[in-house]
PDB file of N, CA and C in Angstrom:
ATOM      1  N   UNK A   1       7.709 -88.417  28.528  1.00  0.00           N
ATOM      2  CA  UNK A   1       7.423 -87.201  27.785  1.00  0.00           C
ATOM      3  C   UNK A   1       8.677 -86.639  27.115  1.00  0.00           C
ATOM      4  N   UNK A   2       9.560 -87.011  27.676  1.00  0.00           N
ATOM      5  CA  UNK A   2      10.670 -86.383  26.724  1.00  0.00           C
ATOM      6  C   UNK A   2      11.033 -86.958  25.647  1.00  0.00           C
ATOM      7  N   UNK A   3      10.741 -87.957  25.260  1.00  0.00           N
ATOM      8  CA  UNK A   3      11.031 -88.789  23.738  1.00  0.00           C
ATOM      9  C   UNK A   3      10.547 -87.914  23.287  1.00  0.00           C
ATOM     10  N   UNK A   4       9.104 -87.354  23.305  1.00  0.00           N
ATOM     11  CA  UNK A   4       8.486 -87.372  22.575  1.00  0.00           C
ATOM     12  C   UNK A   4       9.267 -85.396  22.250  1.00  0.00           C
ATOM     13  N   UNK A   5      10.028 -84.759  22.778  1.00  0.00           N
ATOM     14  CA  UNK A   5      10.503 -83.769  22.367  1.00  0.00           C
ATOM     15  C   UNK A   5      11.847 -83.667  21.699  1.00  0.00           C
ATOM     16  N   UNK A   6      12.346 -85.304  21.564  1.00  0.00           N
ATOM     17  CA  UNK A   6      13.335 -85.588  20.735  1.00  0.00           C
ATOM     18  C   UNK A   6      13.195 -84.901  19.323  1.00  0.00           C
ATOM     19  N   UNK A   7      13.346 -84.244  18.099  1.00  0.00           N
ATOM     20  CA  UNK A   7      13.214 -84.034  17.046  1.00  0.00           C
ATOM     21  C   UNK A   7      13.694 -85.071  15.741  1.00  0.00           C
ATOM     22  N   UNK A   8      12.847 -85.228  15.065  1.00  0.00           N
ATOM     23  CA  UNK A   8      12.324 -86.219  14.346  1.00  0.00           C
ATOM     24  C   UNK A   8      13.848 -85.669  13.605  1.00  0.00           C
ATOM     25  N   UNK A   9      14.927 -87.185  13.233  1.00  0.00           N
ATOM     26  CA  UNK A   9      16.203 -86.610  12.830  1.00  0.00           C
ATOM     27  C   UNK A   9      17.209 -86.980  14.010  1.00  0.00           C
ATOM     28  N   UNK A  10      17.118 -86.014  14.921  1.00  0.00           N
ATOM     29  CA  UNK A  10      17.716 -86.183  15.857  1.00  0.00           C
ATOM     30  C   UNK A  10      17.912 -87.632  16.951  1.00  0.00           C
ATOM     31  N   UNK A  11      19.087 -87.996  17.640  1.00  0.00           N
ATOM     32  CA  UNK A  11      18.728 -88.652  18.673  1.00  0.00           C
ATOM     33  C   UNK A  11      19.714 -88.681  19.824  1.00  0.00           C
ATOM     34  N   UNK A  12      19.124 -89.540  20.882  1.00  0.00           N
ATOM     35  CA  UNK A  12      19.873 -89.112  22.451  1.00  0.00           C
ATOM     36  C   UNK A  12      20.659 -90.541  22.739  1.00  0.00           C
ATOM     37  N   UNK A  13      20.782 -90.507  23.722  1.00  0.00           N
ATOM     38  CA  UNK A  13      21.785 -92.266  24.392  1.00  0.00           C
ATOM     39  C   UNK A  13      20.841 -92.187  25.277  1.00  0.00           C
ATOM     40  N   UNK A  14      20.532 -93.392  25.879  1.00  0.00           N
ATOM     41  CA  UNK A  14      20.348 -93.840  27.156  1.00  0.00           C
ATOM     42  C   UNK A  14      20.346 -93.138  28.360  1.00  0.00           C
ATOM     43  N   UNK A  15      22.104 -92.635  28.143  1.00  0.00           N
ATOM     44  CA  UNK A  15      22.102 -91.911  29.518  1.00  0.00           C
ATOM     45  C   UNK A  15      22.006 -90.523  29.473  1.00  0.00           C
ATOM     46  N   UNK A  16      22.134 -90.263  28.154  1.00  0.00           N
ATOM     47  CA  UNK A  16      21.031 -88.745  28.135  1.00  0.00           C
ATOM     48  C   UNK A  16      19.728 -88.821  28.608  1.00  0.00           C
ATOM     49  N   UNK A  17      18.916 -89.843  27.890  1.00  0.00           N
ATOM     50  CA  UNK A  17      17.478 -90.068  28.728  1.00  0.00           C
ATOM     51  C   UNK A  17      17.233 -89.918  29.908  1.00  0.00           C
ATOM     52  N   UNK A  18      18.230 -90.869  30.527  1.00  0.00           N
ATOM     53  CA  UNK A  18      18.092 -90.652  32.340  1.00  0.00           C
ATOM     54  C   UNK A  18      18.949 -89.677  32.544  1.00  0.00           C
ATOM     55  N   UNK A  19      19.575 -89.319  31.722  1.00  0.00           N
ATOM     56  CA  UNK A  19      19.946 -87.308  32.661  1.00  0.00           C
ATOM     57  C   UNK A  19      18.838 -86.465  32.595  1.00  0.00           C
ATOM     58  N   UNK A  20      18.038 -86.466  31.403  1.00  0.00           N
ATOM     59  CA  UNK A  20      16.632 -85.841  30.970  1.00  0.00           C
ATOM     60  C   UNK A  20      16.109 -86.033  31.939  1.00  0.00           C
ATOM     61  N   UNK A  21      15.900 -87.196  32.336  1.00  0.00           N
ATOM     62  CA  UNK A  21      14.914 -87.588  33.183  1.00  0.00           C
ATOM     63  C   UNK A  21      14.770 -86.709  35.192  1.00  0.00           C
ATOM     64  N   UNK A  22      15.785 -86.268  34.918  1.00  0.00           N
ATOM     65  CA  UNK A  22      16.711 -86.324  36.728  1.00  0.00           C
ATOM     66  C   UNK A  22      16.837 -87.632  37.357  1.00  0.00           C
ATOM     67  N   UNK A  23      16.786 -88.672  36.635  1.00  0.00           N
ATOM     68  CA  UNK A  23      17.232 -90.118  37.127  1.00  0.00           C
ATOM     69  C   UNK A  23      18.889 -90.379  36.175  1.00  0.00           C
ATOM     70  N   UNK A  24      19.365 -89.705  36.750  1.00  0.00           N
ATOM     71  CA  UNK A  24      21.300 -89.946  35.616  1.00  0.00           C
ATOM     72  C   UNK A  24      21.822 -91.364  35.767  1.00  0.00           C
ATOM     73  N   UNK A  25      21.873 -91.992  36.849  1.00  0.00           N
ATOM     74  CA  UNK A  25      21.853 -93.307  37.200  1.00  0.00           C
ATOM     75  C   UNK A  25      21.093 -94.301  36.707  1.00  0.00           C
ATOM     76  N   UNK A  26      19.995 -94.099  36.263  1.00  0.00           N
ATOM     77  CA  UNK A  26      18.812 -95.165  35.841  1.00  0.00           C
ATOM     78  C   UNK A  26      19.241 -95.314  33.850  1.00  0.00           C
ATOM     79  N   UNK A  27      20.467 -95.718  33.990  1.00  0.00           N
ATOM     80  CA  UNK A  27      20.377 -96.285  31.987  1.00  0.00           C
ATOM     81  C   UNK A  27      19.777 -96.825  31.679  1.00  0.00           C
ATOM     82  N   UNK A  28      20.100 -98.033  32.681  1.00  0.00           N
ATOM     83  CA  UNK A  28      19.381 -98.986  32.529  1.00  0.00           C
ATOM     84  C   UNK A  28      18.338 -99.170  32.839  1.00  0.00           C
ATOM     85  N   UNK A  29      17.081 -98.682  33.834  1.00  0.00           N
ATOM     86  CA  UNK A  29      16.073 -99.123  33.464  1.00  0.00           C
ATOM     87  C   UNK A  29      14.986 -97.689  32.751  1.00  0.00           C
ATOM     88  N   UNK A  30      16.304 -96.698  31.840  1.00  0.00           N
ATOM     89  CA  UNK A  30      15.660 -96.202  30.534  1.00  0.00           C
ATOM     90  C   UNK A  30      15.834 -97.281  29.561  1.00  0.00           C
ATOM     91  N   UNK A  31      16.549 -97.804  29.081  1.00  0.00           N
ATOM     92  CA  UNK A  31      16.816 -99.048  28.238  1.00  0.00           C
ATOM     93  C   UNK A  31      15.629-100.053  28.088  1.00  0.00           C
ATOM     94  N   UNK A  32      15.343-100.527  29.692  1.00  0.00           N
ATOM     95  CA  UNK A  32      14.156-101.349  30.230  1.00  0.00           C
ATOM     96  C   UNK A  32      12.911-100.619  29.968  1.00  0.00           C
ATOM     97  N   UNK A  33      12.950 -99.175  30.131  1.00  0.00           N
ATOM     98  CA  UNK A  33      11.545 -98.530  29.902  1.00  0.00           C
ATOM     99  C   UNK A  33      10.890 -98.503  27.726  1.00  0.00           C
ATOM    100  N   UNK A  34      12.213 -98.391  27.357  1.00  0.00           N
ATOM    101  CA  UNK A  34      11.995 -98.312  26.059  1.00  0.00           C
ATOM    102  C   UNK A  34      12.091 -99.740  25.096  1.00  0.00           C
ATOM    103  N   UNK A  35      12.737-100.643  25.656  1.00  0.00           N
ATOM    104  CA  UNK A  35      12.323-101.956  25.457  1.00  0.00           C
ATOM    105  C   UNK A  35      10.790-102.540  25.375  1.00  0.00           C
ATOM    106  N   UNK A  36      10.268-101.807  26.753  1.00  0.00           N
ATOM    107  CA  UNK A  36       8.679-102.298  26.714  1.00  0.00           C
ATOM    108  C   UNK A  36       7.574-101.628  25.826  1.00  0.00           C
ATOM    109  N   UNK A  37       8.078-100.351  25.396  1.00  0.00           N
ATOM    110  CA  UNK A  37       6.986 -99.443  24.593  1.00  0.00           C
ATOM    111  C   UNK A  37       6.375-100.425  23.738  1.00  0.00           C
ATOM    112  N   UNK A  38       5.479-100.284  23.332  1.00  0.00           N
ATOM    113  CA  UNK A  38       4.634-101.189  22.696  1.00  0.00           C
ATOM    114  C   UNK A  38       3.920 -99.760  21.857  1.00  0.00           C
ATOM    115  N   UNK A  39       4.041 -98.778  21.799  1.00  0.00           N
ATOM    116  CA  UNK A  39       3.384 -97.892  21.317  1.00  0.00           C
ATOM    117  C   UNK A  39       4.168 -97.222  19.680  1.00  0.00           C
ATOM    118  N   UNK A  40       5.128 -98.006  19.413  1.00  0.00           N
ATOM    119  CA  UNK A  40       6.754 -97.521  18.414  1.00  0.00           C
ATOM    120  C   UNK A  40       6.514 -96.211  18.293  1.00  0.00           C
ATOM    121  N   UNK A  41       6.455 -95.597  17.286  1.00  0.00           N
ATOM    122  CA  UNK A  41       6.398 -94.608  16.494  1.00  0.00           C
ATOM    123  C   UNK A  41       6.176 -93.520  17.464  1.00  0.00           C
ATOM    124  N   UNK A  42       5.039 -93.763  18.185  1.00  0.00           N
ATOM    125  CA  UNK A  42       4.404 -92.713  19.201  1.00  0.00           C
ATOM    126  C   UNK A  42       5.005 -91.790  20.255  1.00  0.00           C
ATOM    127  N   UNK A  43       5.766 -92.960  20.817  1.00  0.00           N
ATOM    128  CA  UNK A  43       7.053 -92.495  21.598  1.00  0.00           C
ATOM    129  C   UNK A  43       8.293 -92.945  21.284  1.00  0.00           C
ATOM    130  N   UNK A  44       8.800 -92.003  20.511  1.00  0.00           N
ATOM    131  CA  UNK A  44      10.580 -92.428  19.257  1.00  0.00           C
ATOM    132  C   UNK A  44      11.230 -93.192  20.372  1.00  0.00           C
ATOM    133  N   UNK A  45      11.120 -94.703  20.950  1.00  0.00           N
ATOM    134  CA  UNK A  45      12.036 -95.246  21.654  1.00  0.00           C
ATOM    135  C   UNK A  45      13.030 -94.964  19.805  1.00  0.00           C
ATOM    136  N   UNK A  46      12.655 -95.659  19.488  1.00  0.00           N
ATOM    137  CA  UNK A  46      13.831 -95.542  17.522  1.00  0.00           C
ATOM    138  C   UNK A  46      14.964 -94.611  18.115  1.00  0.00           C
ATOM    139  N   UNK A  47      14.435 -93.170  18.393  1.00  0.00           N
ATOM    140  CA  UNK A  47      15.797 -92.383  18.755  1.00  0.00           C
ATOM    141  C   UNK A  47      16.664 -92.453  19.951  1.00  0.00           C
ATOM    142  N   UNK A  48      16.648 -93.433  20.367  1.00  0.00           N
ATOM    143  CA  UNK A  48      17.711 -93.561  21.479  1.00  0.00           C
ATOM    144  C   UNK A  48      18.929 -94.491  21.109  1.00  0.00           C
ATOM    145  N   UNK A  49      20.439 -94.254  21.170  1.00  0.00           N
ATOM    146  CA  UNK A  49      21.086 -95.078  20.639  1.00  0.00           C
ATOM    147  C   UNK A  49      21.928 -95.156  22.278  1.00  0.00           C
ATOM    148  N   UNK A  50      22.747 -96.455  22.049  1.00  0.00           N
ATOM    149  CA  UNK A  50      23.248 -96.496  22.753  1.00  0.00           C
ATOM    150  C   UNK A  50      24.631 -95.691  23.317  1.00  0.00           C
ATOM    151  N   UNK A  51      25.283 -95.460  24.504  1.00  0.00           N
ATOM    152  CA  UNK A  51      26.373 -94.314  24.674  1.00  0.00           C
ATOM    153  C   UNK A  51      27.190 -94.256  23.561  1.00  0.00           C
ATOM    154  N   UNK A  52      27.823 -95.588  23.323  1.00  0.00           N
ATOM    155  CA  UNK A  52      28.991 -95.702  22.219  1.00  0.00           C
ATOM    156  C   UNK A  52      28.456 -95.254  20.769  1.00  0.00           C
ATOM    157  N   UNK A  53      27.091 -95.125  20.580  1.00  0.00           N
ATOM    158  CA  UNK A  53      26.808 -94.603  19.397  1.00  0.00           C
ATOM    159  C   UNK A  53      26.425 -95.671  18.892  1.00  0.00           C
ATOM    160  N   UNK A  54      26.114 -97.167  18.859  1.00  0.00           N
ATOM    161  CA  UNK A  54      25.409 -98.060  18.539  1.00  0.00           C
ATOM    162  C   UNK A  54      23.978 -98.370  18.759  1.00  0.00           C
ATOM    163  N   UNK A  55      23.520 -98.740  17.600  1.00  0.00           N
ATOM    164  CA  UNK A  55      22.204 -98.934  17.238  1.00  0.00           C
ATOM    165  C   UNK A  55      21.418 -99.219  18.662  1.00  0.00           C
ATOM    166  N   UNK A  56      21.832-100.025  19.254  1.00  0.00           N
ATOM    167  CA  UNK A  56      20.856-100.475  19.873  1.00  0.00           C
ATOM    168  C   UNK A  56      19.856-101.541  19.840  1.00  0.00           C
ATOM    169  N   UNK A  57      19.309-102.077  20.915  1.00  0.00           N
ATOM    170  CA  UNK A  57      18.250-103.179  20.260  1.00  0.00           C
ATOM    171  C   UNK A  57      17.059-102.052  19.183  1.00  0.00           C
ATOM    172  N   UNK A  58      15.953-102.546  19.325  1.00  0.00           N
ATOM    173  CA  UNK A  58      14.549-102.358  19.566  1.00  0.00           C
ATOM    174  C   UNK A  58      13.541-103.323  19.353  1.00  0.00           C
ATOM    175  N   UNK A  59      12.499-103.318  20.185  1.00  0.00           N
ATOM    176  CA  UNK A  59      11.286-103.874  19.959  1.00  0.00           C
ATOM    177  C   UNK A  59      11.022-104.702  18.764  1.00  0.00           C
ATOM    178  N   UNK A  60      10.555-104.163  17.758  1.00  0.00           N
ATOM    179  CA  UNK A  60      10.514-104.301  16.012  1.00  0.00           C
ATOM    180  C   UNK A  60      11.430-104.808  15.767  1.00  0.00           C
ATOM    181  N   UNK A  61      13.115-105.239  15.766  1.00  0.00           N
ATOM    182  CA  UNK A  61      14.033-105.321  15.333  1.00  0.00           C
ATOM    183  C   UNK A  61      15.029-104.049  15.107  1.00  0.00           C
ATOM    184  N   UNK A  62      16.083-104.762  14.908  1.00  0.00           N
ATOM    185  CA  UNK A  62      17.336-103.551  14.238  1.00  0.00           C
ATOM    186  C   UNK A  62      17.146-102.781  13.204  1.00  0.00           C
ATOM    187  N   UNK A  63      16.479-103.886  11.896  1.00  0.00           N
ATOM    188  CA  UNK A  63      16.370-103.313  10.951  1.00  0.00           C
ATOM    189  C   UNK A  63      15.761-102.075  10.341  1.00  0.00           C
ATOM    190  N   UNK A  64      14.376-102.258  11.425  1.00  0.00           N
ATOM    191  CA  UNK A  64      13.369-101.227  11.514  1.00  0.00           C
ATOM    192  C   UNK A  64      13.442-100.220  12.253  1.00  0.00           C
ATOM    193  N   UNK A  65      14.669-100.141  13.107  1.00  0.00           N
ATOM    194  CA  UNK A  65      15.040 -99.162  13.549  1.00  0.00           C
ATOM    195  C   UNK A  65      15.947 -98.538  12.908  1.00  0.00           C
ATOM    196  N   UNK A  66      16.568 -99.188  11.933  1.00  0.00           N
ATOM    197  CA  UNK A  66      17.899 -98.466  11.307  1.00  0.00           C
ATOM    198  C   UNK A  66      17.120 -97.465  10.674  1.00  0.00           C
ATOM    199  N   UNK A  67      16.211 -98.732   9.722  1.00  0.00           N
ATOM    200  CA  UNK A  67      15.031 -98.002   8.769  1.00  0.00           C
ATOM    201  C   UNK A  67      14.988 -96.423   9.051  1.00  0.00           C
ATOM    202  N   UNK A  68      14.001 -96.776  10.014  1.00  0.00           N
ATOM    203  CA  UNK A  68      13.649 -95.572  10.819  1.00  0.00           C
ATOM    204  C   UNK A  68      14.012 -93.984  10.933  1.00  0.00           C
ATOM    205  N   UNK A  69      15.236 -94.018  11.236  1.00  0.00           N
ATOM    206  CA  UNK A  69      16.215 -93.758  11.494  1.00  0.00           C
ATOM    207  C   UNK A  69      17.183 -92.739  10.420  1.00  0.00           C
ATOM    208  N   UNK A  70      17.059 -93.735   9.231  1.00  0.00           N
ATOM    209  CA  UNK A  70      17.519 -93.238   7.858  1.00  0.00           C
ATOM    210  C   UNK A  70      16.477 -92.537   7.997  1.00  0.00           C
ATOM    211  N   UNK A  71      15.565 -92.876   7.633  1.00  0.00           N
ATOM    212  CA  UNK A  71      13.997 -91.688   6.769  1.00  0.00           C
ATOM    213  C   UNK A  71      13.355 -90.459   7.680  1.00  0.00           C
ATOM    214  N   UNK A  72      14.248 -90.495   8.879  1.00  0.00           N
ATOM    215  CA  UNK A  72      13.816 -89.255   9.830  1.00  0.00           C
ATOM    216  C   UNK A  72      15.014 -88.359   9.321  1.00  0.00           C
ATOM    217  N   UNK A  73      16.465 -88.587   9.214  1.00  0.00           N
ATOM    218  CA  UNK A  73      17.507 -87.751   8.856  1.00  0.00           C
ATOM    219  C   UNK A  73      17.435 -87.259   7.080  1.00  0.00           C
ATOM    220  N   UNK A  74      16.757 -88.226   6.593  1.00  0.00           N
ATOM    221  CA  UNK A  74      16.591 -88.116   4.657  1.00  0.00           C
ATOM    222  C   UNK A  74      15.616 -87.110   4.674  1.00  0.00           C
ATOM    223  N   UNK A  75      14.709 -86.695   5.971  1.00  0.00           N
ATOM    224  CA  UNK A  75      13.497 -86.348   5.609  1.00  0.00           C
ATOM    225  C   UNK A  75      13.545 -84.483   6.388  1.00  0.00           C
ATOM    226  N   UNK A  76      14.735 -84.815   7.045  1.00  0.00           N
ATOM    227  CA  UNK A  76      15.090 -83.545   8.179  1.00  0.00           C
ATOM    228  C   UNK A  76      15.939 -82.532   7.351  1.00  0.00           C
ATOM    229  N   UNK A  77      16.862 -83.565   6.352  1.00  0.00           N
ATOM    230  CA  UNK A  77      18.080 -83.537   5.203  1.00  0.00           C
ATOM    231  C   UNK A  77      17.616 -82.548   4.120  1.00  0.00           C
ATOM    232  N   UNK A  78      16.225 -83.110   3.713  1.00  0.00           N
ATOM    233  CA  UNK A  78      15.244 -82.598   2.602  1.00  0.00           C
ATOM    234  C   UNK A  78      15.063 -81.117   2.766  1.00  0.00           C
ATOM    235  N   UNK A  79      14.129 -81.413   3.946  1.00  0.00           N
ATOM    236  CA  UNK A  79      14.076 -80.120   4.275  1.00  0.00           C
ATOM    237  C   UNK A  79      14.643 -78.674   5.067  1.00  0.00           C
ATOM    238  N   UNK A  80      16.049 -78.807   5.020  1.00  0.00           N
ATOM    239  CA  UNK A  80      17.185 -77.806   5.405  1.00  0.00           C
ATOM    240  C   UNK A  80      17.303 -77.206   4.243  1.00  0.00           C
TER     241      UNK A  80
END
């Protein structure tokens, strides 16, 4: 449930997720949890980057996450 209060634009790391979570220890199997989404869009795994600030895998590919990614900040950008 908390992806889903990420703001479209915005995004978290990993181990923000599992601090969100009260699991601070579990990166990795937030990493593992958002790897499996099969749902994309629904639940922004897209907005999670990794600590260092790198992309990250995803599901779909890189590309479609970069995609992504761009057109949530172009679209957040727009409307400020």
């Amino acid at each position: 449930h908390f992806l889903l209060s990420v703001p479209e634009g915005d995004v978290v790391s990993y181990s923000e997720l599992a601090s969100a979570i009260n699991r601070p220890k579990a990166v990795r199997a937030a990493a593992s949890a958002c790897a499996a989404n099969r749902v994309g869009v629904l639940v922004p795994c897209h907005r999670v980057l990794r600590g260092d600030g790198g992309i990250g895998g995803y599901r779909w590919g890189i590309e479609r996450k970069r995609s992504l990614l761009e057109g949530e900040r172009a679209r957040r950008l727009k409307s400020e």
